[in-house]
C-alpha atoms as a PDB file:
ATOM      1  CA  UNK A   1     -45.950  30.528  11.855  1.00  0.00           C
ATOM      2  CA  UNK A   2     -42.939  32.073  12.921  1.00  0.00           C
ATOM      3  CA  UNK A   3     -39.605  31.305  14.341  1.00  0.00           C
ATOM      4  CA  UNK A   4     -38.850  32.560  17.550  1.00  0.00           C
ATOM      5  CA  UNK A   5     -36.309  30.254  18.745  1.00  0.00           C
ATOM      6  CA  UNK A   6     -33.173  32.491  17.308  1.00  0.00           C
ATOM      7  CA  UNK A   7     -30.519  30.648  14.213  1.00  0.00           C
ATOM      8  CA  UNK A   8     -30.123  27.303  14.318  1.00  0.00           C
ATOM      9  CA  UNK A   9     -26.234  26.371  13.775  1.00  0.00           C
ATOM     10  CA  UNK A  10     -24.978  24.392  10.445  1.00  0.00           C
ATOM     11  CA  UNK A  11     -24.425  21.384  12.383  1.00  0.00           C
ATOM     12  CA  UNK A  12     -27.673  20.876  14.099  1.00  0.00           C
ATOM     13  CA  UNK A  13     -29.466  21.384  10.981  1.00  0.00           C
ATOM     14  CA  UNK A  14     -27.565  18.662   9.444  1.00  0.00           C
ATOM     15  CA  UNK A  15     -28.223  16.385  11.897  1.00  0.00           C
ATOM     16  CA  UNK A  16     -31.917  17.268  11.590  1.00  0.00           C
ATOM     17  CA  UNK A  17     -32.223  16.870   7.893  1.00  0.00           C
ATOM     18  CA  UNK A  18     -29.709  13.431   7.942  1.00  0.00           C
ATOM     19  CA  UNK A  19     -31.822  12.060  11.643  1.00  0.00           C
ATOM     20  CA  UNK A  20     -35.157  12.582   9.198  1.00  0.00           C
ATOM     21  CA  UNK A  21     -33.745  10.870   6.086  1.00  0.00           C
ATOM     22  CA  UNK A  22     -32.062   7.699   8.145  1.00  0.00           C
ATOM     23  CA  UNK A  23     -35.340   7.466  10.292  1.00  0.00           C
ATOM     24  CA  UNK A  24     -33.728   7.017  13.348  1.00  0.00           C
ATOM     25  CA  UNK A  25     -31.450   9.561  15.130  1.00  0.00           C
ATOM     26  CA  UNK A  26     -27.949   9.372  14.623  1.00  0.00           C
ATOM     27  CA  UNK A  27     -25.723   8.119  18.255  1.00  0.00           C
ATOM     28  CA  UNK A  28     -23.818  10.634  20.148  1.00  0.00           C
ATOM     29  CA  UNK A  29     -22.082   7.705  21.660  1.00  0.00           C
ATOM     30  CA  UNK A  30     -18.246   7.940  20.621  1.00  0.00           C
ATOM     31  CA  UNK A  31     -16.946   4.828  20.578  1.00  0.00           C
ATOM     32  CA  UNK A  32     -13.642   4.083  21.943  1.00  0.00           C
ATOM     33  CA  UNK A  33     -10.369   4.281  19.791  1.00  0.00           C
ATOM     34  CA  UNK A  34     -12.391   5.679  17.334  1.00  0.00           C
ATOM     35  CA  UNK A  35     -10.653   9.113  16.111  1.00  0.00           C
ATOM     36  CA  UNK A  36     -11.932  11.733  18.225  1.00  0.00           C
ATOM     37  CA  UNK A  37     -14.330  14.549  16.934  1.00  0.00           C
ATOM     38  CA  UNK A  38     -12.376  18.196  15.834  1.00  0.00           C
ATOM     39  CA  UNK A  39      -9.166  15.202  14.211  1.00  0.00           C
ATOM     40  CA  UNK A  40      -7.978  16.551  11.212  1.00  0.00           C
ATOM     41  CA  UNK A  41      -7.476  13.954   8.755  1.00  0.00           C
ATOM     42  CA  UNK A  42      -6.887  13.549   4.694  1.00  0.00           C
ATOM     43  CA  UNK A  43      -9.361  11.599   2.952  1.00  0.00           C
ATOM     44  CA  UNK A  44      -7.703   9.645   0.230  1.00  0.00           C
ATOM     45  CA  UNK A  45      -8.614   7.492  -2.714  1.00  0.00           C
ATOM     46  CA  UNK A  46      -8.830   3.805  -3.075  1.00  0.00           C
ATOM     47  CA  UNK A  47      -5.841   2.379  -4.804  1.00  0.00           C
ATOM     48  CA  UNK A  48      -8.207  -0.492  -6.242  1.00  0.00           C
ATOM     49  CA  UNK A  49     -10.541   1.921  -8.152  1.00  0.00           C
ATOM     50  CA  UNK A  50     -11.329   5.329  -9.351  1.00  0.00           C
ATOM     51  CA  UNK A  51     -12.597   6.670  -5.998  1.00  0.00           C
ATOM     52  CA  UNK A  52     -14.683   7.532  -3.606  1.00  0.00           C
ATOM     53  CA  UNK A  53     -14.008  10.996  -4.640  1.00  0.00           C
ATOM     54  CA  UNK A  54     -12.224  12.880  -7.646  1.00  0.00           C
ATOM     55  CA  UNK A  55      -9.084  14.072  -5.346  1.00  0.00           C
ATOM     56  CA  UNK A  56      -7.750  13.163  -1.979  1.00  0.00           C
ATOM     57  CA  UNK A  57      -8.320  16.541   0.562  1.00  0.00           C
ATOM     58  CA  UNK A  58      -8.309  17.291   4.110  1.00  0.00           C
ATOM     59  CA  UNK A  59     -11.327  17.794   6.581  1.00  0.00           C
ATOM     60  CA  UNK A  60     -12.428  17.519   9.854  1.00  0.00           C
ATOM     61  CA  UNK A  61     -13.748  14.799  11.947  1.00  0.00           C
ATOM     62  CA  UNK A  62     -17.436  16.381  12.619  1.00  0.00           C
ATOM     63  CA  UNK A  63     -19.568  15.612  16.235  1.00  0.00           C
ATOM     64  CA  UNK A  64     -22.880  15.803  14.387  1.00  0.00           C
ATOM     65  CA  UNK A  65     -22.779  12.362  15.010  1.00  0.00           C
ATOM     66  CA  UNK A  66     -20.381   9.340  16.363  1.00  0.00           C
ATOM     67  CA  UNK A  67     -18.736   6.886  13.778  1.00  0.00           C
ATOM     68  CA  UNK A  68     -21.075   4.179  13.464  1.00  0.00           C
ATOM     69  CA  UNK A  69     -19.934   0.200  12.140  1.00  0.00           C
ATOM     70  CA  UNK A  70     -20.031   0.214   8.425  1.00  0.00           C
ATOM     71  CA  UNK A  71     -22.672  -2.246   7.331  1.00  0.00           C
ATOM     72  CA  UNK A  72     -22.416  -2.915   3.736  1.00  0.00           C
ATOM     73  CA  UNK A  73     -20.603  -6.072   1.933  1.00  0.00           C
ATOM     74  CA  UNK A  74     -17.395  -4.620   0.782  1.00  0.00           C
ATOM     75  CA  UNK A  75     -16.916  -2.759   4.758  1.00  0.00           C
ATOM     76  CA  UNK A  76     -13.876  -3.927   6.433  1.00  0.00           C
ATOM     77  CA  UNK A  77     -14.135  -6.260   9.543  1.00  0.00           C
ATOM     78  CA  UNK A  78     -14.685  -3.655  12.582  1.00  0.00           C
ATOM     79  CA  UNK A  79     -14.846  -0.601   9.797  1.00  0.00           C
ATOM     80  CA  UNK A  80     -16.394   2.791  11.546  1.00  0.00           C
ATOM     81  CA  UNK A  81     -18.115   5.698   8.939  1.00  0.00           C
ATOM     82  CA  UNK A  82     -17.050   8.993  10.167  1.00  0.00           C
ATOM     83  CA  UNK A  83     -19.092  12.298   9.512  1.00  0.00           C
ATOM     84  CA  UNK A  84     -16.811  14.780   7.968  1.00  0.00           C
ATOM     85  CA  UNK A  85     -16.227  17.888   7.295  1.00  0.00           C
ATOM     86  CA  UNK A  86     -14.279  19.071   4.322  1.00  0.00           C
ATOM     87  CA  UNK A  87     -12.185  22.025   4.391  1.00  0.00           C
ATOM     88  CA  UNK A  88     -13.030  23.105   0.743  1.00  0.00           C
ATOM     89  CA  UNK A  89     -16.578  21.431  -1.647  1.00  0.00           C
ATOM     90  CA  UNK A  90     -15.515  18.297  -3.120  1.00  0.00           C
ATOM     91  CA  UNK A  91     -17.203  16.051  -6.026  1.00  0.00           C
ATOM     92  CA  UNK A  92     -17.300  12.447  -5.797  1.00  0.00           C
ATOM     93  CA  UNK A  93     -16.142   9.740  -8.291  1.00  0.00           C
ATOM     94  CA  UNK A  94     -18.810  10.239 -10.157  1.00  0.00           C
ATOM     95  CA  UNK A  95     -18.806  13.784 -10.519  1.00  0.00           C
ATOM     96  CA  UNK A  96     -22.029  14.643  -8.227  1.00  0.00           C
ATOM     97  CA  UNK A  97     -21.005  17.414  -5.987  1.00  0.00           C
ATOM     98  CA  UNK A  98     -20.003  19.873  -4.846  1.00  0.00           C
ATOM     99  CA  UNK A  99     -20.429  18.335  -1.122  1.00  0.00           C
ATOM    100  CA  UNK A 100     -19.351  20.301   2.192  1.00  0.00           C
ATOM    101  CA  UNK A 101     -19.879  17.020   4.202  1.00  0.00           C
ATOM    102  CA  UNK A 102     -20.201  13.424   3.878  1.00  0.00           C
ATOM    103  CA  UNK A 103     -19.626  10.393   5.737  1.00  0.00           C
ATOM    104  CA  UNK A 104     -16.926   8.383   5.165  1.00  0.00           C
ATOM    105  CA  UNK A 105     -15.440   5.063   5.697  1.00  0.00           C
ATOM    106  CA  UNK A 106     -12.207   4.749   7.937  1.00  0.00           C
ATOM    107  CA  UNK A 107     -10.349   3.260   5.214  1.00  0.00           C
ATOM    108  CA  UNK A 108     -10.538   6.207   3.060  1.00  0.00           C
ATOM    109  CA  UNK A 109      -9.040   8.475   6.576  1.00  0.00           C
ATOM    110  CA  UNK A 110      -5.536   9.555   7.521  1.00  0.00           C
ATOM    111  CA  UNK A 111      -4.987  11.440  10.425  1.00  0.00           C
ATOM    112  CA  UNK A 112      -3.103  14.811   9.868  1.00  0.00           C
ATOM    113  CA  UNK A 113      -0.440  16.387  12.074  1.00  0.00           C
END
């Protein structure tokens, strides 16, 4: 078989592979106060353990998908998980890497001038 429908950009492709993983598709609903999509931010570490990743860097809030509530027990009462983009590969705490993308939790975001 072959391809005729021309390149398909990074960012749909992403959402392809992460919409097949998750089993669902991922909400293009933004919700509202939530930082906007093309925000530059700094993604820091926690100050109560050695993480989520090695180094704090800077990235970009991505549209592949809206922030969604963060639904696991140690998520912070009304915490969103933002799909970003990282300006430069990063490894995680535990050394697995290098990642171009991730989603991460608001806690771990500060918006950048």
């Amino acid at each position: 078989m072959t391809d005729t429908s021309g390149p398909v950009s990074a960012n749909a492709a992403d959402r392809r592979a992460v919409e097949h993983l998750l089993g669902r598709p991922l909400s293009q609903t933004w919700p509202t106060g939530a930082l906007a999509p093309g925000s530059r931010v700094r993604v820091v570490r926690d100050p109560d353990w050695d993480g989520p990743w090695q180094v704090e860097f800077t990235g970009t809030i991505d549209a592949m998908g809206a922030p969604e509530p963060a639904q696991h027990a140690r998520a912070l009462t009304g915490e969103l998980l933002y799909w970003v983009t990282f300006d430069a590969p990063q490894y995680d705490c535990d050394g697995c890497g290098p990642y171009r993308k991730a989603r991460i939790g608001g806690r771990y975001l500060r918006a950048e001038p």
